[in-house]
N, C-alpha and C. Protein backbone atom coordinates (compact mmCIF):
# COMPACT_ATOMS: atom_id res chain seq x y z
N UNK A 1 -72.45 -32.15 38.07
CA UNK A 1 -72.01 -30.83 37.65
C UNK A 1 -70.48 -30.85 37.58
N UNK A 2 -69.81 -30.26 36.36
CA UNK A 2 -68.26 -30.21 36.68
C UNK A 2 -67.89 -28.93 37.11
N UNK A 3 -66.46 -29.35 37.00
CA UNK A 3 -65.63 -28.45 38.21
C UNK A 3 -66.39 -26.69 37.88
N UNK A 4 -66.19 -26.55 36.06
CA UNK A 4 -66.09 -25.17 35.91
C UNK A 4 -67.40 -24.54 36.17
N UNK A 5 -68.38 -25.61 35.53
CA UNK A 5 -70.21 -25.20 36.11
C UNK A 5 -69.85 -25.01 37.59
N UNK A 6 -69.64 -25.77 38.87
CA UNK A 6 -69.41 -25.09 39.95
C UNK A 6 -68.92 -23.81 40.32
N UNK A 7 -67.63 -23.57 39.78
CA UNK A 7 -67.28 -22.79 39.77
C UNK A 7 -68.23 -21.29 39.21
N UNK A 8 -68.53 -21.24 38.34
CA UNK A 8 -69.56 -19.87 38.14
C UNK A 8 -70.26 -19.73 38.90
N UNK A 9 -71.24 -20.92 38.90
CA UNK A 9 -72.43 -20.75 39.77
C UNK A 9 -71.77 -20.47 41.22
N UNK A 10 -70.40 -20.77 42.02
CA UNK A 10 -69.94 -20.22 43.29
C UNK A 10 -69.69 -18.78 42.94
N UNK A 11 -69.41 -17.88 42.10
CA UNK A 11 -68.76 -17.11 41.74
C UNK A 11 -70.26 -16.13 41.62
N UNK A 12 -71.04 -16.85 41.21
CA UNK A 12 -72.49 -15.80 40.75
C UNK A 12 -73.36 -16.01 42.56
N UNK A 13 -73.10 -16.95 43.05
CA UNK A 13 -73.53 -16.64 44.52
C UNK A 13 -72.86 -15.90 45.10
N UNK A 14 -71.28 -15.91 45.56
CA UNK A 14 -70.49 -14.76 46.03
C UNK A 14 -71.10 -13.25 45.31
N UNK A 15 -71.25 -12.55 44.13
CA UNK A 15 -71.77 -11.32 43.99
C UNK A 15 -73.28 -11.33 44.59
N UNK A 16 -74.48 -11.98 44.17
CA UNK A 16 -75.28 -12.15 44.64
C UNK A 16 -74.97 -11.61 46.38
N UNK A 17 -74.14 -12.33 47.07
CA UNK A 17 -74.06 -12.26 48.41
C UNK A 17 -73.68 -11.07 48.99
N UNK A 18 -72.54 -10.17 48.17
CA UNK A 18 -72.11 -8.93 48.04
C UNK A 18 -72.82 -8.17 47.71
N UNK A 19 -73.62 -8.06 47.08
CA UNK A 19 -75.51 -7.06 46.45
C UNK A 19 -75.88 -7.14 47.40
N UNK A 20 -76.20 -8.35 48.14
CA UNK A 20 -77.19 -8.04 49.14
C UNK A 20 -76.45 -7.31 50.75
N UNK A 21 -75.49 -7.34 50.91
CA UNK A 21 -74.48 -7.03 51.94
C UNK A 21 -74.69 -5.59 51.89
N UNK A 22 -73.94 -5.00 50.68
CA UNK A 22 -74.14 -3.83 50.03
C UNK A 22 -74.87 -2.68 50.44
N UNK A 23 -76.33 -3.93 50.02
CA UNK A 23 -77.69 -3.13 50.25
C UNK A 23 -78.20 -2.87 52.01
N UNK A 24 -77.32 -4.02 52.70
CA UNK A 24 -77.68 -3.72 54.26
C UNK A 24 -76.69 -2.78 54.80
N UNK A 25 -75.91 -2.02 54.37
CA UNK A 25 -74.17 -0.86 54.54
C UNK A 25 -73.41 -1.66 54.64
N UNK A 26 -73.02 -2.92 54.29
CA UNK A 26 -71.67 -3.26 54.58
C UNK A 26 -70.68 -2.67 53.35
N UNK A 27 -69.35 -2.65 53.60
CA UNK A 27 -68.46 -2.33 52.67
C UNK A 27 -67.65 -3.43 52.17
N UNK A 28 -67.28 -4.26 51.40
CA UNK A 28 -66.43 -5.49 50.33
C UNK A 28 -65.19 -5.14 50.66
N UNK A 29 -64.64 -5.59 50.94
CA UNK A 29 -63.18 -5.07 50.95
C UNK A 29 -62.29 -6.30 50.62
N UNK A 30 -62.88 -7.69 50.23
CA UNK A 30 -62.27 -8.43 49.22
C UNK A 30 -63.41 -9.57 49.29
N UNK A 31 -62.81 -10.64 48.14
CA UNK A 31 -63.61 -11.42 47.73
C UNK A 31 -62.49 -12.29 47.59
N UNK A 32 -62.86 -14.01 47.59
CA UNK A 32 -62.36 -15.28 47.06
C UNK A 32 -60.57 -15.27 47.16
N UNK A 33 -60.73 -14.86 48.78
CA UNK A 33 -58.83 -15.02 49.47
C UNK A 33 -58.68 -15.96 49.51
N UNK A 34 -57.30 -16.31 49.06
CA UNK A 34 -56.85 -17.78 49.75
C UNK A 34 -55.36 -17.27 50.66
N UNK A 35 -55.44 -18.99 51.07
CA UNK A 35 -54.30 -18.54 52.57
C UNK A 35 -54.14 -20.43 52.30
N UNK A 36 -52.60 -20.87 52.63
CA UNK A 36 -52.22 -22.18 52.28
C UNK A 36 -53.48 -22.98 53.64
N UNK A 37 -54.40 -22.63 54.57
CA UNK A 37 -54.98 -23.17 55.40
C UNK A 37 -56.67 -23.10 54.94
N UNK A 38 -57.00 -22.14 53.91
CA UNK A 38 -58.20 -22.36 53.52
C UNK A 38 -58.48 -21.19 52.36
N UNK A 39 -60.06 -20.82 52.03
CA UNK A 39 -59.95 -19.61 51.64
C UNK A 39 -61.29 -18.44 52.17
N UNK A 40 -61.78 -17.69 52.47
CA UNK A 40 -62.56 -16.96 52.54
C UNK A 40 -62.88 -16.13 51.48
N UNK A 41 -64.83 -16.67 51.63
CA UNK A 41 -65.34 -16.14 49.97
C UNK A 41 -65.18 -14.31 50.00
N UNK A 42 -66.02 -13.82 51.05
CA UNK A 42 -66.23 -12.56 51.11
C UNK A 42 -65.41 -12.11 52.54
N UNK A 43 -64.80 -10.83 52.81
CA UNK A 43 -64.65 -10.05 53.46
C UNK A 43 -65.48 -8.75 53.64
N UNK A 44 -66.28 -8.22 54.70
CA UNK A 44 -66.67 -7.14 54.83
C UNK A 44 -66.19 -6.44 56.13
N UNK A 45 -66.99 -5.27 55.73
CA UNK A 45 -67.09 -4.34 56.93
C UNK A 45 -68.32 -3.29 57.10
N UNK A 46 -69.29 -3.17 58.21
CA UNK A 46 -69.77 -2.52 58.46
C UNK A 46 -69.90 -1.47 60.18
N UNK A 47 -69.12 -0.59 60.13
CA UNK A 47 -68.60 0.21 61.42
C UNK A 47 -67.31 -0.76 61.60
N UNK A 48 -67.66 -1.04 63.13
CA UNK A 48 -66.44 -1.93 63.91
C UNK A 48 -66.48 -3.39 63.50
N UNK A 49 -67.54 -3.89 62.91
CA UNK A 49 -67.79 -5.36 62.29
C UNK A 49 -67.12 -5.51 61.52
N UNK A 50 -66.23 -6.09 61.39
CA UNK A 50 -65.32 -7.06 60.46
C UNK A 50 -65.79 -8.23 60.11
N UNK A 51 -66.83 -8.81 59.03
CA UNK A 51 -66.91 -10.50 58.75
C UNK A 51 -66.23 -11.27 57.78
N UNK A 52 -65.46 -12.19 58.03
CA UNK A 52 -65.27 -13.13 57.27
C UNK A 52 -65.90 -13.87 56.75
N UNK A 53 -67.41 -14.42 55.74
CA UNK A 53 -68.14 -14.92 54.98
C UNK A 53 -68.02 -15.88 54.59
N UNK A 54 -68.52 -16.97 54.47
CA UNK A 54 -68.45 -18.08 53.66
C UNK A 54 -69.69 -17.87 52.97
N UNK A 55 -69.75 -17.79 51.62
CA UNK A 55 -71.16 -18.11 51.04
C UNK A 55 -71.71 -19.70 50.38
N UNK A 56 -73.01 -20.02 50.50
CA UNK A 56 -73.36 -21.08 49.91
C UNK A 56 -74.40 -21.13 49.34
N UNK A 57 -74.30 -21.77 48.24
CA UNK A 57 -75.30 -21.73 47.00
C UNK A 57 -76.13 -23.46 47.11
N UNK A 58 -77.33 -23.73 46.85
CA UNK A 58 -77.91 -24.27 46.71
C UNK A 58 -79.21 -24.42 45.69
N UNK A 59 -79.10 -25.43 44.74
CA UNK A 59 -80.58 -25.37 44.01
C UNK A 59 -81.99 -25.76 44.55
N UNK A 60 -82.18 -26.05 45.97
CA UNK A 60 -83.13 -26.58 46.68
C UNK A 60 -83.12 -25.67 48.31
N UNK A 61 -83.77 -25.12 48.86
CA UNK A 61 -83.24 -24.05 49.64
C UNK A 61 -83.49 -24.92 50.84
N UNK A 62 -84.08 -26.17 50.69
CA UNK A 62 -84.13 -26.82 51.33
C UNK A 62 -82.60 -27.55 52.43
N UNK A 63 -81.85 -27.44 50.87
CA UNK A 63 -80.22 -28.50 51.87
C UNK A 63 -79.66 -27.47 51.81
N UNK A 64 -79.86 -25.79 51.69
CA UNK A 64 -78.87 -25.35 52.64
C UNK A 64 -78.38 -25.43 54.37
N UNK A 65 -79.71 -26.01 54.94
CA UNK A 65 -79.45 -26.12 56.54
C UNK A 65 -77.91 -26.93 56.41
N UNK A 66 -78.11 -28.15 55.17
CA UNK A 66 -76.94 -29.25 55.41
C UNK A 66 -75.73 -28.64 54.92
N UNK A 67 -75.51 -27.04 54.40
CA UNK A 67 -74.58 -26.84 53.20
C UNK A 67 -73.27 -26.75 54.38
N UNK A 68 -73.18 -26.10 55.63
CA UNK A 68 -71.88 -25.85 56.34
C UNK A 68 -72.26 -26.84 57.45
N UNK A 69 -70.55 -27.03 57.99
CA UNK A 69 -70.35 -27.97 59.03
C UNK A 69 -69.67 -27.33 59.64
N UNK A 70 -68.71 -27.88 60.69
CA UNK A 70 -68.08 -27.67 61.60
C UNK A 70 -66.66 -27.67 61.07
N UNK A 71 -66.38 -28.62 60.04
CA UNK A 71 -65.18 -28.56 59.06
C UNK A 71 -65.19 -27.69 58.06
N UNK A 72 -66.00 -27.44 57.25
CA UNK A 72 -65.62 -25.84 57.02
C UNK A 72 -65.37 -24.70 57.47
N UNK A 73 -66.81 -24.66 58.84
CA UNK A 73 -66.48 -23.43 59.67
C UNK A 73 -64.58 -23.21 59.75
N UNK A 74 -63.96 -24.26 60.16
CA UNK A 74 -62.77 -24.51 60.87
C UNK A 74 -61.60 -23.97 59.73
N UNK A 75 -62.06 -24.78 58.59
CA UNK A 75 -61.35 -24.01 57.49
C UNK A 75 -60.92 -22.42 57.31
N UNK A 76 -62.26 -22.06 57.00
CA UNK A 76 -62.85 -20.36 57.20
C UNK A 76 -62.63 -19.70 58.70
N UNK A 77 -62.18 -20.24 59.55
CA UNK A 77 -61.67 -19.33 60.91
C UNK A 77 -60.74 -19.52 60.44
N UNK A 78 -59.74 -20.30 59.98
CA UNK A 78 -58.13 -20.69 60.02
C UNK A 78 -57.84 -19.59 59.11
N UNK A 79 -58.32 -19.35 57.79
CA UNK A 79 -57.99 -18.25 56.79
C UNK A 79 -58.33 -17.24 57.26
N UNK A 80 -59.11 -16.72 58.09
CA UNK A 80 -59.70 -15.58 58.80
C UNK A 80 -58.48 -15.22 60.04
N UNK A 81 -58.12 -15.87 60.62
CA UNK A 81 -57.07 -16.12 61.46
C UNK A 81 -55.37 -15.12 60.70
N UNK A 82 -55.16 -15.61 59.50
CA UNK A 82 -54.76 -15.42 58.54
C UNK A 82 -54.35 -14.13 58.25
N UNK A 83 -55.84 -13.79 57.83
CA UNK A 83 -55.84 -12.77 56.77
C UNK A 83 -56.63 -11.13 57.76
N UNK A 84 -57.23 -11.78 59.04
CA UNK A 84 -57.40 -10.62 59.77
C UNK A 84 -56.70 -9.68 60.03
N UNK A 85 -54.88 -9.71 59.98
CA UNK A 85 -54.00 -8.60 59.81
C UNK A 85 -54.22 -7.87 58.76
N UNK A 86 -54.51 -8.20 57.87
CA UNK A 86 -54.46 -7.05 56.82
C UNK A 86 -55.58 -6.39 56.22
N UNK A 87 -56.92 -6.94 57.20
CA UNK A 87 -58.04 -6.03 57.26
C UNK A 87 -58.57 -5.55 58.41
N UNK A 88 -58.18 -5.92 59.59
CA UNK A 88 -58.82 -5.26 61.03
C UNK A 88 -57.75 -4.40 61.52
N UNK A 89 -58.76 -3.92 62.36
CA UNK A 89 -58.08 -2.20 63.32
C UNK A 89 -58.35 -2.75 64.83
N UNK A 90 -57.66 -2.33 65.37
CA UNK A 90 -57.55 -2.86 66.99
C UNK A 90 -58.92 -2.80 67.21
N UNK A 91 -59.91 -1.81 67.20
CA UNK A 91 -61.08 -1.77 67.95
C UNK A 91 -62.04 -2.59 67.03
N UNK A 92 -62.04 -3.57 66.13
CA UNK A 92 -62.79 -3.95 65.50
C UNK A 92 -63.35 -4.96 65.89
N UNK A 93 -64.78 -5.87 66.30
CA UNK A 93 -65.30 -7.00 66.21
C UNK A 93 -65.17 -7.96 65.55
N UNK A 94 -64.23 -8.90 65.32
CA UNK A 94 -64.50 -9.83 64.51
C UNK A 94 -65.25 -10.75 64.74
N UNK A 95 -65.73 -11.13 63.42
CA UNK A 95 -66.52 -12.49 63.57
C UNK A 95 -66.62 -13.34 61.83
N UNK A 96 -67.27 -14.36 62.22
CA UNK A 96 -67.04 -15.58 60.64
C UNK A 96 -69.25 -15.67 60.73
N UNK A 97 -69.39 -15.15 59.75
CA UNK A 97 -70.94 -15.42 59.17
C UNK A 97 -70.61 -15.94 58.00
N UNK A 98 -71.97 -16.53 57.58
CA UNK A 98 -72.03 -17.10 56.27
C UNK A 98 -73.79 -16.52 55.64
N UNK A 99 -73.59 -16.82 54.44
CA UNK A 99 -74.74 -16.23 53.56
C UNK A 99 -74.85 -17.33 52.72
N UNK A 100 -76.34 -17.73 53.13
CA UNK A 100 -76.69 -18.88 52.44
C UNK A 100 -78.26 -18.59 51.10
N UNK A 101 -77.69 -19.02 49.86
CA UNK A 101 -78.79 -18.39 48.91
C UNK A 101 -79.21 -19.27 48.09
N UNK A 102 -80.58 -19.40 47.70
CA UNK A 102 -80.96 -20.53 47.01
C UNK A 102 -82.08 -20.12 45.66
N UNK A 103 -82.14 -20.18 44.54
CA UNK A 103 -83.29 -19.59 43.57
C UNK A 103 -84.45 -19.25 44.17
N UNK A 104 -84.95 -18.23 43.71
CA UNK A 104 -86.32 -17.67 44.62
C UNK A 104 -86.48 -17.67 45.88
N UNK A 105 -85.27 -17.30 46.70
CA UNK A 105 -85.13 -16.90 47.90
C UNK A 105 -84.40 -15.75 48.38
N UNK A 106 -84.71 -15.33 49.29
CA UNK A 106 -83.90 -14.14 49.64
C UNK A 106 -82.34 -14.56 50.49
N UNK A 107 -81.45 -13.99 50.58
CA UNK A 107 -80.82 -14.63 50.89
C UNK A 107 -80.54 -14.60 52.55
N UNK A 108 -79.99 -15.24 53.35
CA UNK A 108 -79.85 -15.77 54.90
C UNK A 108 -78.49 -15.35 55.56
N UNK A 109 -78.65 -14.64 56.14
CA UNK A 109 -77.30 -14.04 56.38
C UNK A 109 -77.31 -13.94 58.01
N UNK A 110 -76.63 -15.90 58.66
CA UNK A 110 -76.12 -15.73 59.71
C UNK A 110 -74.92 -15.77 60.19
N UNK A 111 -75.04 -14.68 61.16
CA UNK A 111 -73.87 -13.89 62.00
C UNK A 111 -73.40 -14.74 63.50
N UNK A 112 -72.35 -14.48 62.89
CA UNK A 112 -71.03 -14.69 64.48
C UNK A 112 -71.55 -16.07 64.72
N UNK A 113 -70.87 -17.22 63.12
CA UNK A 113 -71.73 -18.77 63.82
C UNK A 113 -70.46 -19.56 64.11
N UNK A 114 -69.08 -18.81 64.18
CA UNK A 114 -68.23 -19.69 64.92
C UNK A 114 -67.65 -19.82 66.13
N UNK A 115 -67.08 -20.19 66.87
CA UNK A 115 -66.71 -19.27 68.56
C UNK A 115 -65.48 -20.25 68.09
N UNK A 116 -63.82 -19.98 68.32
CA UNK A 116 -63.22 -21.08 68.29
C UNK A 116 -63.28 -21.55 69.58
């Protein structure tokens, strides 16, 4: 697959991931940040929950278990690290979930999977 086919198809999983967020009350409050240490796909909020998101797309829903590591996580805290000033309020929870989605699946949306 080249760069730009990746690219959509990351771009059509990030909304995908935001529809479904949406639909559980969270609120978007950005998409596809970068920061010179990484980037974070989605930002939300629902109440005091603040998440930083990584989403991942897969054509086999099978290798999403393999899609995140411990080196991305690390990435995605570092930009979260970042960019949490200019979306959290003192009393807010943060945390880094990811949303993992694959054709004819619903999508997987686990919470608070980093601790630094």
């Amino acid at each position: 697959m080249n760069r730009a086919a990746a690219e959509a198809r990351g771009r059509k999983a990030e909304r995908r991931a935001a529809w479904w967020l949406r639909l559980h009350g969270w609120r978007i409050l950005g998409q596809r940040l970068r920061v010179p240490v990484g980037e974070v796909d989605l930002v939300a909020r629902r109440g005091r929950t603040l998440a930083f998101i990584e989403v991942k797309w897969r054509e086999r829903a099978a290798d999403l278990d393999f899609s995140i590591d411990g080196h991305r996580l690390r990435r995605v805290a570092a930009a979260a690290e970042m960019l949490a000033p200019r979306f959290a309020k003192p009393t807010d929870d943060i945390r880094i979930d990811v949303m993992l989605l694959a054709p004819k699946r619903l999508p997987r949306h686990l919470v608070h999977v980093w601790q630094p």
